[in-house]
PDB file of N, CA and C in Angstrom:
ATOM      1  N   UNK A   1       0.837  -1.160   0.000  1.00  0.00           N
ATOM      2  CA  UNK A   1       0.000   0.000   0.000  1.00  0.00           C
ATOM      3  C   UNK A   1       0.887   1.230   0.000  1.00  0.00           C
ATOM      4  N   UNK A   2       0.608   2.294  -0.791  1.00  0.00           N
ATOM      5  CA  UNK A   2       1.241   3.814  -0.924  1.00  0.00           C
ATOM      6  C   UNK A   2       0.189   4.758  -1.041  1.00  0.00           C
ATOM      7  N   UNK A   3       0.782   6.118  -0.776  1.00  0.00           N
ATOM      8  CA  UNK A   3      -0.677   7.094  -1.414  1.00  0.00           C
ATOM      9  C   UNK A   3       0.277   7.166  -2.660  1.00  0.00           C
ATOM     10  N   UNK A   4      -0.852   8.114  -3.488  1.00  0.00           N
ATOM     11  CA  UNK A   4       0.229   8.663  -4.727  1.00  0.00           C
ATOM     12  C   UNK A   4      -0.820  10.349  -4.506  1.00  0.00           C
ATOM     13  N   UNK A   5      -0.197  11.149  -5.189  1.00  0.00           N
ATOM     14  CA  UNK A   5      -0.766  12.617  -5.739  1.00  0.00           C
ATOM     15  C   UNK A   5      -0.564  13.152  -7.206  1.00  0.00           C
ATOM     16  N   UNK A   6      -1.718  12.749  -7.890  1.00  0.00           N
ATOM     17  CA  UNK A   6      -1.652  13.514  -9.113  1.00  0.00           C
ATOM     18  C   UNK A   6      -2.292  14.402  -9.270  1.00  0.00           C
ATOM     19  N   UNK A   7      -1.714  15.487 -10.061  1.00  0.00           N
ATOM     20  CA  UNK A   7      -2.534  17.057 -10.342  1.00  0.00           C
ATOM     21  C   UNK A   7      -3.125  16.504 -11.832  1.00  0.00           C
ATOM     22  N   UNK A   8      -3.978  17.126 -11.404  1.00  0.00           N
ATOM     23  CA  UNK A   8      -5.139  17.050 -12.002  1.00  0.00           C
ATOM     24  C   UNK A   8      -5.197  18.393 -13.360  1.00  0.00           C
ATOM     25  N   UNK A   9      -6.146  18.439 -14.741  1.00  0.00           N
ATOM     26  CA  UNK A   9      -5.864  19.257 -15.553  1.00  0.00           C
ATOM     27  C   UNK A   9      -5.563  20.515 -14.924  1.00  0.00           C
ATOM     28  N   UNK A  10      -6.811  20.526 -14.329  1.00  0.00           N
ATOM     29  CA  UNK A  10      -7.251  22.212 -13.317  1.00  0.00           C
ATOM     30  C   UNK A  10      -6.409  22.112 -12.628  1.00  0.00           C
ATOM     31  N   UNK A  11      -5.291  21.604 -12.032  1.00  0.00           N
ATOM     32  CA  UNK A  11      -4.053  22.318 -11.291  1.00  0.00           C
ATOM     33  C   UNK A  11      -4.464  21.773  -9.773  1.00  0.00           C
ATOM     34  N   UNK A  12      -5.662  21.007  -9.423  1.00  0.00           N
ATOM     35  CA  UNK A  12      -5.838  20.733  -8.071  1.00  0.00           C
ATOM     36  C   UNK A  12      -5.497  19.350  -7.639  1.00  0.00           C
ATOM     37  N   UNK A  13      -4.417  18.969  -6.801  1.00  0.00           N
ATOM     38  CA  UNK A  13      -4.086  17.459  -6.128  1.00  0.00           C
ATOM     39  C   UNK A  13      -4.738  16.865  -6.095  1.00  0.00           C
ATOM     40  N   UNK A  14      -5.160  15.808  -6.777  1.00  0.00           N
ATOM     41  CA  UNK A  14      -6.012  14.189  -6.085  1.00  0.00           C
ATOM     42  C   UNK A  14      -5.276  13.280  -5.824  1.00  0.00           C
ATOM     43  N   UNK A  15      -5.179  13.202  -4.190  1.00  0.00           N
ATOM     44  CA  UNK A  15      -4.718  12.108  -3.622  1.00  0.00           C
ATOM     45  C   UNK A  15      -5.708  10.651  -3.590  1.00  0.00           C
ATOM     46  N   UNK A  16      -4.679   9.748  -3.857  1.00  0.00           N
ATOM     47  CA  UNK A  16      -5.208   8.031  -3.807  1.00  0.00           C
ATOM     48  C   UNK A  16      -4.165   6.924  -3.073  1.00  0.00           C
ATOM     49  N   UNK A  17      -4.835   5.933  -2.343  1.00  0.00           N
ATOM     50  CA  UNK A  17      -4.234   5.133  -1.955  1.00  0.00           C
ATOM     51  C   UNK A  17      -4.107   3.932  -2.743  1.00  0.00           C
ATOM     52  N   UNK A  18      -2.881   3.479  -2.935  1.00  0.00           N
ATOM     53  CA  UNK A  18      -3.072   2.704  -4.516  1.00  0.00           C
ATOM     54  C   UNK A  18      -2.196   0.821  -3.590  1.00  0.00           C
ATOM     55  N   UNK A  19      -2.476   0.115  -4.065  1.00  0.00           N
ATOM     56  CA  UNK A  19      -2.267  -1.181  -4.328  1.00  0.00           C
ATOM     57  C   UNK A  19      -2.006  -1.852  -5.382  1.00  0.00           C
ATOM     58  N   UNK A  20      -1.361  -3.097  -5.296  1.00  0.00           N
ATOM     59  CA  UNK A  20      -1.109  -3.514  -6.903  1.00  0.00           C
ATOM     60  C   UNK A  20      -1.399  -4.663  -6.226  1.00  0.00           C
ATOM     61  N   UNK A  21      -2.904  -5.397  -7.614  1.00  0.00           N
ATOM     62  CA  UNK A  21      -3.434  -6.832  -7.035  1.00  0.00           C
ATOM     63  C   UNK A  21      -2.899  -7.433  -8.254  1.00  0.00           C
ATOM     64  N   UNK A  22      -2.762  -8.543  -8.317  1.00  0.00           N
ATOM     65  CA  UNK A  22      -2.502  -9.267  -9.662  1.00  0.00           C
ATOM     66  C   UNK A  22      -1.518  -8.335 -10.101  1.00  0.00           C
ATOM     67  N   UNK A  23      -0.504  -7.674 -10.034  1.00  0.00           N
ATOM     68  CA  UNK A  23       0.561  -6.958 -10.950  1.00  0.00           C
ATOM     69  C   UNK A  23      -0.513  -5.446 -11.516  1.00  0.00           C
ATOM     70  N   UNK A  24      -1.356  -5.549 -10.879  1.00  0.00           N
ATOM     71  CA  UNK A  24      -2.234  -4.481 -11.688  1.00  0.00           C
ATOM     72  C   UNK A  24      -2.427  -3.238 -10.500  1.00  0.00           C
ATOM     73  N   UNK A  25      -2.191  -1.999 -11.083  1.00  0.00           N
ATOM     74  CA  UNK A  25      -2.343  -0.658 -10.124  1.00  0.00           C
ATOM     75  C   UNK A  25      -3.332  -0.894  -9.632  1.00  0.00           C
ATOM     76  N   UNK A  26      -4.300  -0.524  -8.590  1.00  0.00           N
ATOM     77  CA  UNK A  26      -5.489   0.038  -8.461  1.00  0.00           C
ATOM     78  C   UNK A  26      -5.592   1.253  -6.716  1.00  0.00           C
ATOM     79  N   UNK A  27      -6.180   2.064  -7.492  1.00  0.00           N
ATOM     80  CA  UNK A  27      -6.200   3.515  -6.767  1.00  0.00           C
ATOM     81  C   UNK A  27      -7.467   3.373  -5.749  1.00  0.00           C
ATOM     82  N   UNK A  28      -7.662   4.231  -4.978  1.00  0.00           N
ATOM     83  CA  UNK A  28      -8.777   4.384  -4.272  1.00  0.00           C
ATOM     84  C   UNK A  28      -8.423   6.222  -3.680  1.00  0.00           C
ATOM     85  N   UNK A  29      -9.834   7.036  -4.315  1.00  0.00           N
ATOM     86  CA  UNK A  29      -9.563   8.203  -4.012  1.00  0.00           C
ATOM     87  C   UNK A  29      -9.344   8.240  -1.874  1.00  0.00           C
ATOM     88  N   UNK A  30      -8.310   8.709  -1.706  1.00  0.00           N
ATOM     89  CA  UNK A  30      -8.330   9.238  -0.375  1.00  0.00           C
ATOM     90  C   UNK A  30      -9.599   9.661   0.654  1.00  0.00           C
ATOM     91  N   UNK A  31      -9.704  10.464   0.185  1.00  0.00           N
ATOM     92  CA  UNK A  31     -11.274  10.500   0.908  1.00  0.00           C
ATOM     93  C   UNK A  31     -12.148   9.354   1.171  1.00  0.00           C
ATOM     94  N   UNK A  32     -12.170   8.568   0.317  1.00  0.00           N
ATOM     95  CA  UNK A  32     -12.975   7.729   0.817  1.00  0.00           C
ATOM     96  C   UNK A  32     -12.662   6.541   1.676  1.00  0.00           C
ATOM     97  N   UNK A  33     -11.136   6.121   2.278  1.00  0.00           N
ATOM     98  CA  UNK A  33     -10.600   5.354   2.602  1.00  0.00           C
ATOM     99  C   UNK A  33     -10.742   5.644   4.415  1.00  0.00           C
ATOM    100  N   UNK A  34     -11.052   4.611   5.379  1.00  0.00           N
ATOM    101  CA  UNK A  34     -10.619   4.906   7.074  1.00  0.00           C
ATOM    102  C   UNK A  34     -10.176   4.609   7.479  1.00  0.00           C
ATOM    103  N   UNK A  35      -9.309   3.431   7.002  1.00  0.00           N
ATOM    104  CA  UNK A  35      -8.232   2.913   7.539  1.00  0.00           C
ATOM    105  C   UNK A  35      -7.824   1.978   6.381  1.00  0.00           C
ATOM    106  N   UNK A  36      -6.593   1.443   6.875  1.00  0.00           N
ATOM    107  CA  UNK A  36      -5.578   0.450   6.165  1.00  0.00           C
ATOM    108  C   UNK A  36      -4.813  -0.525   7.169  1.00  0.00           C
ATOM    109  N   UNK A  37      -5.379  -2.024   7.117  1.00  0.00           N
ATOM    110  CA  UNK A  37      -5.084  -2.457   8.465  1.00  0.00           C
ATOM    111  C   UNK A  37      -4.813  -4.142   7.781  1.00  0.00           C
ATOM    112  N   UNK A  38      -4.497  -4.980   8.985  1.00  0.00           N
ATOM    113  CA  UNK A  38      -4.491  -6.317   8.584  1.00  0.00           C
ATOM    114  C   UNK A  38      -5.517  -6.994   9.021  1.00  0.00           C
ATOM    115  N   UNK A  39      -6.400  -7.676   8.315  1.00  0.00           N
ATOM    116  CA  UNK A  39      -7.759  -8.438   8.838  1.00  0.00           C
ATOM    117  C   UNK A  39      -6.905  -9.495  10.643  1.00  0.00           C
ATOM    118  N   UNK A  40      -7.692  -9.757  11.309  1.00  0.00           N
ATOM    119  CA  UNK A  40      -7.626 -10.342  12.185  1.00  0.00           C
ATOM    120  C   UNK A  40      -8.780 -11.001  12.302  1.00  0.00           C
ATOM    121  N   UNK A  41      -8.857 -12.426  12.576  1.00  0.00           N
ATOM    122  CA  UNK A  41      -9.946 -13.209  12.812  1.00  0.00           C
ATOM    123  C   UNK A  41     -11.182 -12.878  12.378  1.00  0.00           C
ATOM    124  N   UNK A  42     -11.440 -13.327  10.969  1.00  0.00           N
ATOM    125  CA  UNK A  42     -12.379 -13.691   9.859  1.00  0.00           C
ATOM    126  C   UNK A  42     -13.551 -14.067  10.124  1.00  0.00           C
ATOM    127  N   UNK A  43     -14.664 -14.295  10.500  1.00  0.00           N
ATOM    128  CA  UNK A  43     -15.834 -15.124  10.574  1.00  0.00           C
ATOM    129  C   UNK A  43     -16.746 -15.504   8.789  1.00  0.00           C
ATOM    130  N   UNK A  44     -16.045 -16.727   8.667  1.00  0.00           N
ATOM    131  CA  UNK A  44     -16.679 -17.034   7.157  1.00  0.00           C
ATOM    132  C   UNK A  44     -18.226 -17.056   7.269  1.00  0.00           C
ATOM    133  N   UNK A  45     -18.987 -16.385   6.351  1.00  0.00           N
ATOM    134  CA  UNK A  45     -20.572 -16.349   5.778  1.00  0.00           C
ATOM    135  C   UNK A  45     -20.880 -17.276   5.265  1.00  0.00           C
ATOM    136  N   UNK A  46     -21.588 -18.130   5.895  1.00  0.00           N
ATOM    137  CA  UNK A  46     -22.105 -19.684   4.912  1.00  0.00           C
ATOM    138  C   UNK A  46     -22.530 -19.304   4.039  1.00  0.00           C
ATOM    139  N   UNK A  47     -22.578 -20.185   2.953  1.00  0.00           N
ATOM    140  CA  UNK A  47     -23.504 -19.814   1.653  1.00  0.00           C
ATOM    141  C   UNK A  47     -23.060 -18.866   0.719  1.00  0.00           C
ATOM    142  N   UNK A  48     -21.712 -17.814   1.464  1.00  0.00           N
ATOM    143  CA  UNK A  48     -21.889 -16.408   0.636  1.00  0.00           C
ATOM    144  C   UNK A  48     -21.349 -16.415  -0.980  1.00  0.00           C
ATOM    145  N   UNK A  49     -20.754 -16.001  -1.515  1.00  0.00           N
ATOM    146  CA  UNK A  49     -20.283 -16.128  -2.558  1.00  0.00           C
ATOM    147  C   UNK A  49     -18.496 -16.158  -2.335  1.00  0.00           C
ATOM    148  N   UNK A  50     -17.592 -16.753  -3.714  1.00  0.00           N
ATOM    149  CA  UNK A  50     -16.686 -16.902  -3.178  1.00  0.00           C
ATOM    150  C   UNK A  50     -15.224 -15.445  -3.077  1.00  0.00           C
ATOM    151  N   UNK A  51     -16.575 -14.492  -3.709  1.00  0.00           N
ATOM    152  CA  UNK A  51     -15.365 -13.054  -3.201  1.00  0.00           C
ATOM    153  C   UNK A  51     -15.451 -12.404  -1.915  1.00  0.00           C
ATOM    154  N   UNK A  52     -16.399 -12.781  -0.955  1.00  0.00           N
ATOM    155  CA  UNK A  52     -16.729 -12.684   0.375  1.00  0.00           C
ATOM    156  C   UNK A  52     -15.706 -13.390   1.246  1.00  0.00           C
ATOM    157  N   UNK A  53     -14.848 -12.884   1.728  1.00  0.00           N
ATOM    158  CA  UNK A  53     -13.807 -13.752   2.538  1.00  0.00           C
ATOM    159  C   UNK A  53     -14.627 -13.705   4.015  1.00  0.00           C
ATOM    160  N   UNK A  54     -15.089 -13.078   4.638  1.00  0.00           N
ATOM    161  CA  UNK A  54     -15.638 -12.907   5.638  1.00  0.00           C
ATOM    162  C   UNK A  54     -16.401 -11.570   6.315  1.00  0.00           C
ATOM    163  N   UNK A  55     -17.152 -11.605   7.491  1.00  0.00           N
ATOM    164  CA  UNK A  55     -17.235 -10.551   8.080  1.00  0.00           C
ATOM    165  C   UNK A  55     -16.589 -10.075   9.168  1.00  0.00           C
ATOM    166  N   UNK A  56     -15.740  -9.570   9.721  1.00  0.00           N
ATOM    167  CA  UNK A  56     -14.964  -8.614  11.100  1.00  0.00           C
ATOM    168  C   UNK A  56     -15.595  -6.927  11.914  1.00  0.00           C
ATOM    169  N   UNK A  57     -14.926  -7.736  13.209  1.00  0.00           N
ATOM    170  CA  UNK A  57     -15.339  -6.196  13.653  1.00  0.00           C
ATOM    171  C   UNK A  57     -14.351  -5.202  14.025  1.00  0.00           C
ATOM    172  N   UNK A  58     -14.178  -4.141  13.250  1.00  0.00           N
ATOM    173  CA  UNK A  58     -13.724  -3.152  13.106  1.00  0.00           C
ATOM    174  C   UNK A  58     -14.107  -1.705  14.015  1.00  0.00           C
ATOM    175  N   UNK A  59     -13.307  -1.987  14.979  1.00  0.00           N
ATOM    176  CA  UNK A  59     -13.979  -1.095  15.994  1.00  0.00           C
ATOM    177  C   UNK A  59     -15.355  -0.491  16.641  1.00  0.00           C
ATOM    178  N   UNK A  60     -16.015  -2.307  16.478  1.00  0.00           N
ATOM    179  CA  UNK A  60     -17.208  -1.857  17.227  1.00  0.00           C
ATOM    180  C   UNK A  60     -18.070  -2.080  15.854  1.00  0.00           C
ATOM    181  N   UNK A  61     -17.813  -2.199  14.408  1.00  0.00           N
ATOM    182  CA  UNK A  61     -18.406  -2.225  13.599  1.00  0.00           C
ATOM    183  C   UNK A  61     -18.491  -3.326  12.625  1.00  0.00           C
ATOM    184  N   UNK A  62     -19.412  -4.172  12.302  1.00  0.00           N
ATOM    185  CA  UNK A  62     -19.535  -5.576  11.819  1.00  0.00           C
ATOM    186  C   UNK A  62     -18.874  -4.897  10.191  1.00  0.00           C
ATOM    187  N   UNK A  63     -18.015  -5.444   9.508  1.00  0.00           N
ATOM    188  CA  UNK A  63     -18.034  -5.283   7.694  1.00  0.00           C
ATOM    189  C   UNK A  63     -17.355  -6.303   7.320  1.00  0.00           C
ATOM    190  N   UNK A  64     -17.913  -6.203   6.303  1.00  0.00           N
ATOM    191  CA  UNK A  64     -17.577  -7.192   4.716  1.00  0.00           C
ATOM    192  C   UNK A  64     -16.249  -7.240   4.554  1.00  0.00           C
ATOM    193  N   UNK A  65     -16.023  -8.494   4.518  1.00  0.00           N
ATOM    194  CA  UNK A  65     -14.475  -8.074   3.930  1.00  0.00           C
ATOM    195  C   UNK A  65     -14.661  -9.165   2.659  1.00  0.00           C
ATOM    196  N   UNK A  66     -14.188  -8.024   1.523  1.00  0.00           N
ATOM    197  CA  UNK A  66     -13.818  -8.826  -0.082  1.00  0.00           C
ATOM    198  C   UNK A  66     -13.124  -9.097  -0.046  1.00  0.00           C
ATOM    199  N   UNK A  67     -12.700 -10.048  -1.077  1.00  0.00           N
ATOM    200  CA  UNK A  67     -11.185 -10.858  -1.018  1.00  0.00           C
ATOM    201  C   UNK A  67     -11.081  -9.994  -3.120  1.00  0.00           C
ATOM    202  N   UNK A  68     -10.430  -8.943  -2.795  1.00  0.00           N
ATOM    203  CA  UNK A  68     -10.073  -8.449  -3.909  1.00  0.00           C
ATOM    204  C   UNK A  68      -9.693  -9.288  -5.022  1.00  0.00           C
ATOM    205  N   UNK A  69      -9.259 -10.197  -4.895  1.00  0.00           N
ATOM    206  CA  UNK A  69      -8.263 -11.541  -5.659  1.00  0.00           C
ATOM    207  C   UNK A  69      -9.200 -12.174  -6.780  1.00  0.00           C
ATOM    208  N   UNK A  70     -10.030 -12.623  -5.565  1.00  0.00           N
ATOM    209  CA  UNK A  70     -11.263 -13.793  -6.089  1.00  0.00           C
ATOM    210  C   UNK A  70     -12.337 -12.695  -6.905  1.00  0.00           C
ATOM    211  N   UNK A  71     -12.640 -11.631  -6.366  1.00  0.00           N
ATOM    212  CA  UNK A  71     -12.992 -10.662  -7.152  1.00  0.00           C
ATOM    213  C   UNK A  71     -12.638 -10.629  -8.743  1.00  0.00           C
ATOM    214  N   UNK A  72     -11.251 -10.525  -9.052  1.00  0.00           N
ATOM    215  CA  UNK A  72     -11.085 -10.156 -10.006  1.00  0.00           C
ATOM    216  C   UNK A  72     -11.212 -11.329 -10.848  1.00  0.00           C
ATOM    217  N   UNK A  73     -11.097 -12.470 -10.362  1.00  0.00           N
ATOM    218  CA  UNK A  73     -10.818 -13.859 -10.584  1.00  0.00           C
ATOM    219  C   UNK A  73      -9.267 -14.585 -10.719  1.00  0.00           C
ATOM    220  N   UNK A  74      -8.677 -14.069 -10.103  1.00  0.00           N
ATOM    221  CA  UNK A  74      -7.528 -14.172  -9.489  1.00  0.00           C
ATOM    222  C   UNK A  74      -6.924 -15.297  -8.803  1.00  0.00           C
ATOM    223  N   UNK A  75      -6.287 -16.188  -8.488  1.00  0.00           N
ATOM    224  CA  UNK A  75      -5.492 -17.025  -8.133  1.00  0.00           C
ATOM    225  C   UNK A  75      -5.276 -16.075  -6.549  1.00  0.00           C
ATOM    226  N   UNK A  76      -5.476 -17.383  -5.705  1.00  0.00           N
ATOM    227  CA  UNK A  76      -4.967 -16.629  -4.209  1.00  0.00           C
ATOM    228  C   UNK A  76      -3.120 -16.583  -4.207  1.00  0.00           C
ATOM    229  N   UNK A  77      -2.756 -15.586  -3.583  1.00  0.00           N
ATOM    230  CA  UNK A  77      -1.754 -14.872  -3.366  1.00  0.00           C
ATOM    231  C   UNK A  77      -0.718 -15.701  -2.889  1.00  0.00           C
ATOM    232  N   UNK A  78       0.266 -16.290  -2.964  1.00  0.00           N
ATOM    233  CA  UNK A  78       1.214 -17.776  -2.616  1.00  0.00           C
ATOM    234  C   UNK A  78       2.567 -17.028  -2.251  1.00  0.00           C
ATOM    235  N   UNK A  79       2.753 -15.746  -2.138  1.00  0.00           N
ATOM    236  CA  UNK A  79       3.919 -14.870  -1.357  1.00  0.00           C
ATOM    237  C   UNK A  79       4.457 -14.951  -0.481  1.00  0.00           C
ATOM    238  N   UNK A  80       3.168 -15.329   0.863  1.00  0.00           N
ATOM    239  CA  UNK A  80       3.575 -15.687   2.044  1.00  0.00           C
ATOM    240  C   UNK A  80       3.470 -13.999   2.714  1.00  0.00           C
ATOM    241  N   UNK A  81       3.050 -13.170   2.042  1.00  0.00           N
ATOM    242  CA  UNK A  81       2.865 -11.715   2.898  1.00  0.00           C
ATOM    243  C   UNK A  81       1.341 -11.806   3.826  1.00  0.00           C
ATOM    244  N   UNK A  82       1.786 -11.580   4.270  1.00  0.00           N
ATOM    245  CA  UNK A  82       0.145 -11.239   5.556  1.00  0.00           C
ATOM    246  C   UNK A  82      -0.756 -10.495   4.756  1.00  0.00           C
ATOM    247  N   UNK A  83      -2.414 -10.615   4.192  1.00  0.00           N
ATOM    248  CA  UNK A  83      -3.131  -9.718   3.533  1.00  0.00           C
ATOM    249  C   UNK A  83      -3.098  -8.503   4.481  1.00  0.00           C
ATOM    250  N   UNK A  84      -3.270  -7.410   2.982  1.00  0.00           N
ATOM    251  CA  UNK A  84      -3.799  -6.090   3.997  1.00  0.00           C
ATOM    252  C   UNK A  84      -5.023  -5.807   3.388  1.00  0.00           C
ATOM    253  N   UNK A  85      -5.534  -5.021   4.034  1.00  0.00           N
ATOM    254  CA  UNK A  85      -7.475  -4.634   3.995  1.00  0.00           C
ATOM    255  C   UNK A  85      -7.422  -3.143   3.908  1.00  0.00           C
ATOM    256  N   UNK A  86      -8.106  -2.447   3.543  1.00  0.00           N
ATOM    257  CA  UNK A  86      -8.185  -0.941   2.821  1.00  0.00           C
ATOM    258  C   UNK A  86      -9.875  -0.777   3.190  1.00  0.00           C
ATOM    259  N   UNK A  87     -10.092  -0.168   4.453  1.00  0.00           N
ATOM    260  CA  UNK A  87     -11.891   0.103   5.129  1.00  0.00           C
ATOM    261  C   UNK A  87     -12.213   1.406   4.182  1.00  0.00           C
ATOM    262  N   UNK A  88     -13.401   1.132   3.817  1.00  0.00           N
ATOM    263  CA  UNK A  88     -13.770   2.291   2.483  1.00  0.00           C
ATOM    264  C   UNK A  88     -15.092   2.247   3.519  1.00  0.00           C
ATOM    265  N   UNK A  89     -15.713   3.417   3.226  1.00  0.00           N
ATOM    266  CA  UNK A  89     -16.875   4.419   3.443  1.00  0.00           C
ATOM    267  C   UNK A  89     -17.543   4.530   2.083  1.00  0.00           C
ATOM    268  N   UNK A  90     -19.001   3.784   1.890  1.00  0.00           N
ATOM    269  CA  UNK A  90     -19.623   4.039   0.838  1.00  0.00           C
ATOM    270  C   UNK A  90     -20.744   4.223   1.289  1.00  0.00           C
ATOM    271  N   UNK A  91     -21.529   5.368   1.136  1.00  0.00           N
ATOM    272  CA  UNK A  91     -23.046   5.843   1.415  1.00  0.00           C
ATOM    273  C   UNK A  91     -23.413   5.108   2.763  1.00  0.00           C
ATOM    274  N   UNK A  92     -22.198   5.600   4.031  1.00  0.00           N
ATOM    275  CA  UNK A  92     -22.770   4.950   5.238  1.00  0.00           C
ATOM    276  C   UNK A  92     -22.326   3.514   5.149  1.00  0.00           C
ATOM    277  N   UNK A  93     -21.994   2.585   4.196  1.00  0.00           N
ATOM    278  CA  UNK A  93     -21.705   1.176   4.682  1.00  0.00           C
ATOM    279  C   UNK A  93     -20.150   1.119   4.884  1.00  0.00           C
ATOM    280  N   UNK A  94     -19.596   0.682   5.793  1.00  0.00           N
ATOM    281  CA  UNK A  94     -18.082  -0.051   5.835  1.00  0.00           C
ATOM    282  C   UNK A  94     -18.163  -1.265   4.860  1.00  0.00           C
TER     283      UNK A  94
END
């Protein structure tokens, strides 16, 4: 995980917190990000689908955690690095 800052035509900074899944960039505007953390103890969703890695509580707060990977359709990660998790704020949901 890094931020990056690109100026924009109009001359104004947009900051993003960027990741590379599969060898591939992907950004997330700043603002919308509340943390950047390592999942700790998972509770798997029976039934759910298989980009649903689980749900956690995050300070008091139940959320979703995607498994970005399986998302994309991706091969799980065989590195041996500890996943990291990126808590986004969308219309009120974690």
């Amino acid at each position: 995980m890094s931020s990056s800052k690109i100026e924009t035509t109009d001359g104004a900074v947009a900051e993003y917190v960027t990741a590379v899944i599969g060898g591939q960039l992907f950004g997330l505007p700043i603002s919308r990000v509340q943390d950047v953390f390592m999942p700790e103890r998972l509770t798997r969703v029976p039934l759910s689908s298989v980009e649903i890695a689980g749900v956690l509580n995050l300070r008091g707060r139940i959320v979703t955690v995607i498994d970005m990977r399986a998302r994309l359709g991706l091969a799980r990660a065989d590195d041996g690095k500890p996943p990291m998790a990126v808590g986004v704020d969308l219309r009120g949901e974690s």
